[in-house]
Protein backbone atom coordinates (compact mmCIF):
# COMPACT_ATOMS: atom_id res chain seq x y z
CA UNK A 1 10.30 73.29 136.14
CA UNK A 2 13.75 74.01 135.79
CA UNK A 3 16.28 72.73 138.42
CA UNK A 4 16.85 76.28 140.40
CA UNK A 5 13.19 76.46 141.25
CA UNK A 6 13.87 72.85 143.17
CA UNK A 7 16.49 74.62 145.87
CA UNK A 8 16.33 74.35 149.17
CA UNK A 9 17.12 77.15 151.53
CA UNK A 10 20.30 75.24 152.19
CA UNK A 11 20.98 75.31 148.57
CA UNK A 12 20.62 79.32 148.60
CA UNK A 13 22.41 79.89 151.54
CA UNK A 14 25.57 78.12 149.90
CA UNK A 15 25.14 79.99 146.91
CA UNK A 16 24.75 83.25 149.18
CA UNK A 17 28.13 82.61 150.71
CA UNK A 18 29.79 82.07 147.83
CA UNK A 19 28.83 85.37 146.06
CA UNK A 20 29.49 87.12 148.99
CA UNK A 21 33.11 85.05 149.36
CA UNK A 22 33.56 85.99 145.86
CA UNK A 23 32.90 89.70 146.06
CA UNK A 24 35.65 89.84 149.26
CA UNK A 25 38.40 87.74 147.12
CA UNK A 26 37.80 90.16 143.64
CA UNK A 27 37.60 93.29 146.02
CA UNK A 28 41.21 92.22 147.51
CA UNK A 29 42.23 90.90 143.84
CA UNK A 30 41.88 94.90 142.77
CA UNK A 31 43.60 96.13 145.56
CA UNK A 32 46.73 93.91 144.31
CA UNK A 33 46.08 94.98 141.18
CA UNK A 34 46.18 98.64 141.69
CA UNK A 35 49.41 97.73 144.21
CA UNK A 36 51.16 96.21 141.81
CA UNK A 37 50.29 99.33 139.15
CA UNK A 38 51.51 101.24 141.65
CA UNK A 39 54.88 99.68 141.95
CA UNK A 40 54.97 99.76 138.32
CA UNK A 41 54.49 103.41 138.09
CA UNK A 42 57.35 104.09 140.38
CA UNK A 43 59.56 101.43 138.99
CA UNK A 44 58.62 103.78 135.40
CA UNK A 45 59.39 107.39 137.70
CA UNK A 46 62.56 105.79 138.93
CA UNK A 47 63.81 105.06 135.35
CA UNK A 48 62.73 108.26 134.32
CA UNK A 49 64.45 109.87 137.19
CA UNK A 50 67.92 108.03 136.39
CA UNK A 51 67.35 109.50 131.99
CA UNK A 52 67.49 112.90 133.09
CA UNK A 53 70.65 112.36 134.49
CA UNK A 54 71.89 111.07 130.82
CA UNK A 55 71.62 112.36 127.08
CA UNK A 56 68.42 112.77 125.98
CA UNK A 57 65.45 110.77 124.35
CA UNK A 58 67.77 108.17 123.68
CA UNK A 59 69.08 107.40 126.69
CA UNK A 60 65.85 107.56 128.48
CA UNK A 61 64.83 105.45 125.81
CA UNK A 62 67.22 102.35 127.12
CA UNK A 63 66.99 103.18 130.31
CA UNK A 64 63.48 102.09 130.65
CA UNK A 65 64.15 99.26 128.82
CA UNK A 66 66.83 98.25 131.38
CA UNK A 67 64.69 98.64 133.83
CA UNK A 68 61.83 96.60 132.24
CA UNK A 69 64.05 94.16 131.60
CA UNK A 70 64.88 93.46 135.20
CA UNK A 71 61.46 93.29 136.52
CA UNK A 72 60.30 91.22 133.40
CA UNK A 73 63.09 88.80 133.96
CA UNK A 74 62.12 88.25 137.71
CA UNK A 75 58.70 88.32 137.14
CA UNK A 76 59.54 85.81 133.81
CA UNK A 77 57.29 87.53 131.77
CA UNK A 78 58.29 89.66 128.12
CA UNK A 79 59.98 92.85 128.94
CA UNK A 80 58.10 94.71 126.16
CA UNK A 81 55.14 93.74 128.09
CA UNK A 82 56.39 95.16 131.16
CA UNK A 83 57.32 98.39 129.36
CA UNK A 84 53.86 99.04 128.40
CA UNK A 85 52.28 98.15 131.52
CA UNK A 86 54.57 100.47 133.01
CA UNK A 87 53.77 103.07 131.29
CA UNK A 88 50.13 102.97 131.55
CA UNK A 89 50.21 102.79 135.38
CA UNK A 90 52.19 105.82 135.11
CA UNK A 91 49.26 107.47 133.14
CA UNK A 92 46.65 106.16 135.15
CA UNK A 93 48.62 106.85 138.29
CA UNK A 94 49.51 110.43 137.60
CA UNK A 95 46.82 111.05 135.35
CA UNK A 96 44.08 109.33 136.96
CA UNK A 97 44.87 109.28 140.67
CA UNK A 98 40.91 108.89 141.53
CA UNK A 99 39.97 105.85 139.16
CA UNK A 100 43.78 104.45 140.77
CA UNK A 101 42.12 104.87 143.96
CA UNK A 102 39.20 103.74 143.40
CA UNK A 103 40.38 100.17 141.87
CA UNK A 104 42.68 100.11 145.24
CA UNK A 105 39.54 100.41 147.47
CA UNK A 106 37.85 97.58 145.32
CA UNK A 107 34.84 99.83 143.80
CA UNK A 108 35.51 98.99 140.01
CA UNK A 109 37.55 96.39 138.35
CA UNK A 110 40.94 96.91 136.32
CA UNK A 111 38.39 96.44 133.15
CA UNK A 112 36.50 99.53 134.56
CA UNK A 113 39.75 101.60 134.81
CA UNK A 114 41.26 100.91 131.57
CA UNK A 115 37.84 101.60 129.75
CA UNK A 116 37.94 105.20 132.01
CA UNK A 117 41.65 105.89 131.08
CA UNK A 118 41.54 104.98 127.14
CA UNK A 119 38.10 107.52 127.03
CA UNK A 120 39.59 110.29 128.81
CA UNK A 121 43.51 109.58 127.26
CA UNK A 122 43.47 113.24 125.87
CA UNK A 123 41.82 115.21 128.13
CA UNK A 124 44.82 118.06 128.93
CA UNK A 125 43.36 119.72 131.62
CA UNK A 126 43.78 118.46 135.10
CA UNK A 127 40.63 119.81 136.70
CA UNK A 128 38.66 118.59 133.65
CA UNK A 129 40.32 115.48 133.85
CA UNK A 130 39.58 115.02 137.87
CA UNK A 131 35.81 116.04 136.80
CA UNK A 132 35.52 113.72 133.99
CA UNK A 133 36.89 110.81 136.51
CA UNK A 134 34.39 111.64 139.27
CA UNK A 135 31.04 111.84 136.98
CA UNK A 136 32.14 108.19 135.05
CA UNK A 137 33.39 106.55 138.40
CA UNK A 138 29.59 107.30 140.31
CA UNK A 139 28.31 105.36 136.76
CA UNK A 140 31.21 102.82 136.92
CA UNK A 141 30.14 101.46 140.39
CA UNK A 142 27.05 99.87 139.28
CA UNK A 143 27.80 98.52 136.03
CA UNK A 144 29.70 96.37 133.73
CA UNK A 145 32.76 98.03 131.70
CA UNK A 146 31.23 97.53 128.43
CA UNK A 147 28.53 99.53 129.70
CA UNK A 148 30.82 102.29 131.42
CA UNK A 149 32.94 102.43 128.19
CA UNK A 150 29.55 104.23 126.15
CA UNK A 151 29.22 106.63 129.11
CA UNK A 152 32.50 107.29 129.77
CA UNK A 153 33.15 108.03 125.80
CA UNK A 154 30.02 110.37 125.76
CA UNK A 155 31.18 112.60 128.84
CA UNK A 156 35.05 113.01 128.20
CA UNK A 157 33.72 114.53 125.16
CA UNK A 158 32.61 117.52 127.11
CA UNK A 159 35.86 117.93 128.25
CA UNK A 160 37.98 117.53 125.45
CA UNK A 161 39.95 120.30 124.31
CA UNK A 162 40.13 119.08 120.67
CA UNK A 163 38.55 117.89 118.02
CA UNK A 164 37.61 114.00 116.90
CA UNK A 165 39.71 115.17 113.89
CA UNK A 166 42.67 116.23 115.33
CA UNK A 167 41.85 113.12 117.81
CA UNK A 168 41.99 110.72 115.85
CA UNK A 169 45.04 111.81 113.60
CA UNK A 170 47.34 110.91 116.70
CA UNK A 171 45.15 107.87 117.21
CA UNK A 172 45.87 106.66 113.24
CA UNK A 173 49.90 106.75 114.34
CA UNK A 174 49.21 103.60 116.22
CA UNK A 175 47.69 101.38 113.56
CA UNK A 176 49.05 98.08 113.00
CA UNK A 177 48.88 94.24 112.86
CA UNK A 178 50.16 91.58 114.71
CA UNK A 179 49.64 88.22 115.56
CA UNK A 180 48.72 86.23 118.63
CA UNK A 181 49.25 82.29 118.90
CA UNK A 182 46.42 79.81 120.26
CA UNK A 183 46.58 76.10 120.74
CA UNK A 184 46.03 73.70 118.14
CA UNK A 185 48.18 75.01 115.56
CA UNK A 186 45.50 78.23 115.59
CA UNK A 187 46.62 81.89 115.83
CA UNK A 188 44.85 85.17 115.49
CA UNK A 189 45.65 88.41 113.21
CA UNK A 190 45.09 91.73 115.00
CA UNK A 191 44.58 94.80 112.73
CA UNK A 192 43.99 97.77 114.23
CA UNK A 193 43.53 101.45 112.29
CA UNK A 194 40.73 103.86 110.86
CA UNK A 195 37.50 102.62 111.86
CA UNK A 196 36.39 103.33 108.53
CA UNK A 197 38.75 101.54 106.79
CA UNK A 198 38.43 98.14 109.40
CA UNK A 199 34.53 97.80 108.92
CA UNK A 200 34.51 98.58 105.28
CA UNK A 201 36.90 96.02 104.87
CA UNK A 202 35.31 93.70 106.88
CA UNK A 203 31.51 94.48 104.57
CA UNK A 204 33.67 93.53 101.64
CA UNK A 205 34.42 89.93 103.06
CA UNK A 206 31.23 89.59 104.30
CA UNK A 207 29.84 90.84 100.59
CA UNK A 208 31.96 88.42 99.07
CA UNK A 209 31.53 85.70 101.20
CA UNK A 210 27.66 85.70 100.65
CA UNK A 211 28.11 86.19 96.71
CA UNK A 212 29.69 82.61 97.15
CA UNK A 213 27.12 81.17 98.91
CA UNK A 214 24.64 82.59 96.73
CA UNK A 215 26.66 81.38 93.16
CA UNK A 216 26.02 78.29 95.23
CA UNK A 217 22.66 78.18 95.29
CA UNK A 218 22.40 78.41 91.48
CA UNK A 219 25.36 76.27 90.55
CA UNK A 220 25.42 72.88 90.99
CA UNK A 221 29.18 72.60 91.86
CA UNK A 222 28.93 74.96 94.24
CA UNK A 223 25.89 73.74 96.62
CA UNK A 224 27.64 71.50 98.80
CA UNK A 225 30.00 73.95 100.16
CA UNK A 226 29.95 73.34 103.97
CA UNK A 227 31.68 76.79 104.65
CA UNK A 228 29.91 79.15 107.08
CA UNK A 229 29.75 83.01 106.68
CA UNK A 230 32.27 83.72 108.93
CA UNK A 231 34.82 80.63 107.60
CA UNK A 232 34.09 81.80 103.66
CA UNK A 233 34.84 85.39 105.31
CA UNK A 234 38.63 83.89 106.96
CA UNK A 235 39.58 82.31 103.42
CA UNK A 236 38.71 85.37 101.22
CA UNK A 237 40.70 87.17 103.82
CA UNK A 238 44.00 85.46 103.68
CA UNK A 239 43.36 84.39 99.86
CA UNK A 240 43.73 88.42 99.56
CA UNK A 241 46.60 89.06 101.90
CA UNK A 242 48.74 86.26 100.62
CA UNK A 243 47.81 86.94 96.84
CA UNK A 244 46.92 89.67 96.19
CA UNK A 245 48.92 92.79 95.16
CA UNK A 246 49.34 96.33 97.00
CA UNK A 247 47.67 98.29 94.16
CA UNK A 248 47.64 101.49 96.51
CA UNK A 249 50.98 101.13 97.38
CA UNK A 250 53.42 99.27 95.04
CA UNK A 251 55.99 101.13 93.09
CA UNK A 252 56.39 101.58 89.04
CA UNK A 253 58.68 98.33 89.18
CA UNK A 254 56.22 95.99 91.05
CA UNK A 255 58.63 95.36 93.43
CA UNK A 256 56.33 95.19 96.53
CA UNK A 257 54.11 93.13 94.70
CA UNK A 258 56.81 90.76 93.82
CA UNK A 259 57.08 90.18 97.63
CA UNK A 260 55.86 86.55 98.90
CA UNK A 261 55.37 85.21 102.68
CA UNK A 262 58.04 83.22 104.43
CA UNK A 263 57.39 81.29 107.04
CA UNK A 264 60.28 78.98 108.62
CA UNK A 265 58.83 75.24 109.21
CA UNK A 266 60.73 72.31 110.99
CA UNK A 267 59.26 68.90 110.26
CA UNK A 268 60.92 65.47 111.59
CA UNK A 269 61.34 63.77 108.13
CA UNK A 270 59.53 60.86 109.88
CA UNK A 271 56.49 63.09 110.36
CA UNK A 272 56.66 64.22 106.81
CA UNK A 273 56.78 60.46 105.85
CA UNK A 274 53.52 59.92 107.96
CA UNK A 275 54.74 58.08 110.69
CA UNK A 276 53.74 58.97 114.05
CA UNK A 277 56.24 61.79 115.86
CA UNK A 278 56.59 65.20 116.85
CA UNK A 279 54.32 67.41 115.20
CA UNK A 280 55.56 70.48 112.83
CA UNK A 281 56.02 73.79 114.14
CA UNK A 282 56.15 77.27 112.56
CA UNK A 283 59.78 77.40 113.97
CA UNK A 284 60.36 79.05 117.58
CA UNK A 285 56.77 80.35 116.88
CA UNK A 286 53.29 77.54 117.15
CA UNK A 287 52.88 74.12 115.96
CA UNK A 288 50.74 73.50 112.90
CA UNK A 289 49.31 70.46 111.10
CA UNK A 290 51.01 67.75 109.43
CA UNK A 291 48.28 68.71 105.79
CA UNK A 292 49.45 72.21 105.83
CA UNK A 293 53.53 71.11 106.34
CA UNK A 294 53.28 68.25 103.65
CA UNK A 295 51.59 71.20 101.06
CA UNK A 296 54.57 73.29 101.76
CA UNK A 297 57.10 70.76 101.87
CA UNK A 298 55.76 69.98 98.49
CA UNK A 299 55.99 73.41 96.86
CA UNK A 300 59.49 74.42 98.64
CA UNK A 301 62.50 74.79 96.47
CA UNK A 302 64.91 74.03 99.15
CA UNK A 303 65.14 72.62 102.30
CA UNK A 304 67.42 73.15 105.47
CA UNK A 305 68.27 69.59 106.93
CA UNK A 306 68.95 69.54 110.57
CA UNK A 307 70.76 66.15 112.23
CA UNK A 308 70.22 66.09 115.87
CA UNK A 309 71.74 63.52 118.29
CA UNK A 310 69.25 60.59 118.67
CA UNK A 311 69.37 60.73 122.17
CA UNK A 312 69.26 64.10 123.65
CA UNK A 313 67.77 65.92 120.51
CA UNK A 314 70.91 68.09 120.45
CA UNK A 315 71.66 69.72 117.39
CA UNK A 316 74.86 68.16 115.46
CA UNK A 317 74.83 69.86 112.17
CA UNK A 318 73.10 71.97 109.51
CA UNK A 319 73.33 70.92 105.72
CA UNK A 320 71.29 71.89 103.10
CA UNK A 321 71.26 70.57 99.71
CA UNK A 322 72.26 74.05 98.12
CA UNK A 323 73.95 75.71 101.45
CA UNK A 324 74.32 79.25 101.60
CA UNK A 325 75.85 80.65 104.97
CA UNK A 326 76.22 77.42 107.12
CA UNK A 327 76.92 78.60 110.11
CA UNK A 328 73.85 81.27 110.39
CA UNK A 329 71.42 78.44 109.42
CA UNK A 330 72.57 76.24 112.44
CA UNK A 331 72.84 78.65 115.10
CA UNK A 332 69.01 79.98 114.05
CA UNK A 333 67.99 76.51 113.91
CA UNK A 334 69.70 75.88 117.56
CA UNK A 335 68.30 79.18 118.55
CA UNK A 336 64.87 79.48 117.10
CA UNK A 337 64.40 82.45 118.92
CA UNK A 338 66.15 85.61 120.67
CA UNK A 339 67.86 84.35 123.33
CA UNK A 340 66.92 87.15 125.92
CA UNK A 341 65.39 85.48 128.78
CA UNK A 342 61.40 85.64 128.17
CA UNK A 343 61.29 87.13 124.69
CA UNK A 344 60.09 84.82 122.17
CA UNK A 345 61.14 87.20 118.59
CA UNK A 346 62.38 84.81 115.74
CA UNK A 347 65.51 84.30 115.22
CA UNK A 348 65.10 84.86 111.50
CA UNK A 349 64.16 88.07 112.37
CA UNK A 350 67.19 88.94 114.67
CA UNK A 351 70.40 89.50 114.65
CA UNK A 352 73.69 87.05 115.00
CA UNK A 353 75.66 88.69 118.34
CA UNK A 354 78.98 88.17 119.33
CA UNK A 355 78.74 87.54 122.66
CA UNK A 356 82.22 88.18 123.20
CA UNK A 357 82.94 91.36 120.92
CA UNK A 358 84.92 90.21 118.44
CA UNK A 359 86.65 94.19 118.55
CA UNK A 360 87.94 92.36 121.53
CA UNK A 361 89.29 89.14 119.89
CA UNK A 362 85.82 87.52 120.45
CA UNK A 363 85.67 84.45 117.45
CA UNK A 364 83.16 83.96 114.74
CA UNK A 365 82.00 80.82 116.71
CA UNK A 366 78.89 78.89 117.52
CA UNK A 367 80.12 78.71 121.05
CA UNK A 368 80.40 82.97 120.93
CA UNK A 369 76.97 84.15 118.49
CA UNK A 370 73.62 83.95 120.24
CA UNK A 371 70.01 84.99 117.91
CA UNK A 372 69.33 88.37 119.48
CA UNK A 373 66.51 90.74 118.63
CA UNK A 374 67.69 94.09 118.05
CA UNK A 375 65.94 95.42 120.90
CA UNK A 376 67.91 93.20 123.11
CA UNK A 377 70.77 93.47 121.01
CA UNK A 378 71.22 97.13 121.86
CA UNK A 379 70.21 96.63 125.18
CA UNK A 380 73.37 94.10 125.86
CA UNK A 381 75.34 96.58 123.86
CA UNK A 382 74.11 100.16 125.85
CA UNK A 383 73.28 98.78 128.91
CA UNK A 384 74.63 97.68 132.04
CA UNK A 385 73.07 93.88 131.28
CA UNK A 386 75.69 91.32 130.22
CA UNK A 387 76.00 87.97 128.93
CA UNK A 388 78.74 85.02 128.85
CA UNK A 389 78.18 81.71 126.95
CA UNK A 390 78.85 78.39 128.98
CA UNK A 391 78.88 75.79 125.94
CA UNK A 392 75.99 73.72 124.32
CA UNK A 393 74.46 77.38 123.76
CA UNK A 394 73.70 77.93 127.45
CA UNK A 395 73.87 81.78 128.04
CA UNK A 396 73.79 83.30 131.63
CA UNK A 397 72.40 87.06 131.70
CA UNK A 398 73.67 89.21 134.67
CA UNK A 399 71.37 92.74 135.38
CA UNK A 400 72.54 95.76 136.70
CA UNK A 401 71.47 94.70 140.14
CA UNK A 402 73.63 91.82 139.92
CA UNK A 403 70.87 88.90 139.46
CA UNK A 404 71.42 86.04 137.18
CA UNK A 405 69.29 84.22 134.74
CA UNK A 406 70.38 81.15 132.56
CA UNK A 407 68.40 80.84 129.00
CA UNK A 408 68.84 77.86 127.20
CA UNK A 409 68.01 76.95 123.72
CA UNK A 410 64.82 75.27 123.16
CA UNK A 411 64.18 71.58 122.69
CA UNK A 412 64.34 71.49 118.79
CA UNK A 413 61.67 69.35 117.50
CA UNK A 414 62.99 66.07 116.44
CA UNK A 415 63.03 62.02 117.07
CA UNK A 416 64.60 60.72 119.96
CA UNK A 417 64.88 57.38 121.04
CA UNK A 418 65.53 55.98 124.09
CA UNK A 419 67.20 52.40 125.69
CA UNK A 420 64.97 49.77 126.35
CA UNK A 421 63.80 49.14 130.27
CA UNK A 422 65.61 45.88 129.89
């Protein structure tokens, strides 16, 4: 008998009021929710509002970037983040005023809503829109949005007013791949395009990976592989993205298939040596293990060496054993990352700013370049947002409505010592 069929009618009570405490909090938890969507759709109508008054696409362009920017900074979150979910409260907002509403009142969850929106995203019509909304909320009541998400999928198709063809040819524009970091020196790959293309691709891993176990099974060498499906199915996966060529897509010269991965690691020499220390990092990005950053330290045919104070951790100076372009290696090393408040873009992958414009006598300097992604690059350079440097790389970012926010360079990761107690 297992321990549920034990409880007393105390027992059931308690677990009674807590459902029903927990279905009063979640109920109020949507209404925020759809408040704060809200909020975010005006905040997207306002910016809109100020573009028309400019020049064009462009202009509206920064312009809702400015204004992202200055709720992402004082909600210190990423302002592309804030951009998009501005955006799609807009669309559910305008588009969807009933599943808005009905979030607000606490009858589905944000899950349900986005799962109504993304079915019914091209459904032009207004009144077939308001009817495809009513028929998938009375479903979306009662059950989970996984559930909701078949429905919903099978009724907007009555009311679309064009084909899965033509559908999905606007959908294919937004394929792409990017990464998301994890703890313990673990991060995920995202690819999203044709679903087609993403299944038969992920059959061919899965063919492969059980060709290995089965060579296995007949070759001696091979039967003690520990691997399961799904890990042989990771390692043929990146053993093919990081060696393999672009057969469908490299030119007469091989050029893309000349093309290797670069990935920027800083390891305390002390932790390459084996001692114990800080760990390695990906730099500005995750950390990784100590195996992985010995193997590359290994095979790398240069190295940038980075003296820091032995105190503080400050950065002193950049050398490298064959230097090319001094100064950019220390200021990306002191950077690591764009030094917009909240965004976390490699430096290596952004641009070296004048903070001062050096049209207007501003110096090649480290006290007057800052790592800036070119979003944010244009956006200090278009915009009403500012920035002045205060020494040690300390940079102070002013809005248009006038707040402040200070973003400092990050801790690099090195060996400090400190004095004794006594």
């Amino acid at each position: 008998m297992n321990g549920i069929s034990t409880a007393t009618s105390e027992d059931i009570a308690n677990l009674d009021a807590i459902v029903s405490s927990l279905q009063a909090v979640e109920k109020t938890l949507q209404g925020m929710l759809a408040a704060r969507d809200g909020l975010l759709a005006l905040a997207n109508r306002l910016a809109m509002s100020i573009a028309e008054q400019g020049d064009g696409i462009e202009d509206s362009d920064l312009t809702l970037r400015t204004v992202a920017a200055e709720l992402a900074t004082a909600l210190r979150v990423s302002d592309r983040t804030v951009q998009r979910r501005m955006v799609a409260a807009e669309v559910m907002v305008e588009r969807f005023p009933q599943v808005w509403h009905a979030q607000g009142a606490g009858l589905i969850t944000a899950g349900h809503a986005r799962v109504i929106v993304d079915a019914g995203a091209h459904i032009d019509d207004g009144d077939a829109r308001a009817a495809y909304a009513v028929r998938v909320l009375g479903f979306a009541q009662h059950e989970s949005p996984s559930r909701v998400r078949v429905i919903a999928e099978r009724i907007a198709q009555q009311y679309q007013s064009r084909t899965l063809d033509e559908r999905h040819e606007d959908a294919r524009a937004h394929r792409g791949v990017w990464v998301t970091d994890g703890p313990d020196a673990m991060s995920e790959l995202h690819v999203y395009g044709p679903s087609v293309l993403i299944h038969g691709a992920q059959d061919r891993l899965t063919q492969m990976a059980k060709a290995i176990a089965e060579r296995g099974e007949d070759e001696p060498t091979q039967a003690d592989d520990p691997r399961t499906l799904a890990q042989r199915r990771f390692d043929l996966a990146m053993d093919l993205l990081l060696t393999g060529a672009p057969a469908g897509h490299d030119t007469a010269d091989r050029l893309l298939g000349s093309i290797s991965a670069h990935v920027a690691v800083t390891v305390p020499v002390t932790t390459l040596m084996g001692a114990d220390g800080p760990a390695a990092e990906l730099s500005g990005r995750a950390p990784m293990d100590l195996a992985s950053a010995q193997v590359l330290a290994g095979a790398a045919s240069g190295w940038d060496r980075v003296l820091t104070h032995p105190v503080n951790g400050g950065v002193l100076c950049v050398d490298r054993y064959r230097p090319p372009e001094s100064l950019r290696r220390r200021l990306r090393s002191r950077d690591e990352r764009c030094r917009f408040p909240g965004c976390g873009m490699p430096a290596r992958d952004s641009d070296l700013d004048h903070t001062r414009d050096a049209a207007f006598g501003g110096e090649t300097s480290e006290d007057n370049l800052a790592a800036l992604c070119r979003r944010h690059h244009v956006l200090k350079h278009q915009t009403p947002w500012h920035v002045v440097q205060h020494g040690d790389g300390l940079l102070e970012w002013t809005s248009p409505t006038g707040r402040t926010y200070v973003d400092r360079p990050p801790p690099p990761n090195t060996v400090t010592f400190i004095e004794p107690p006594f």
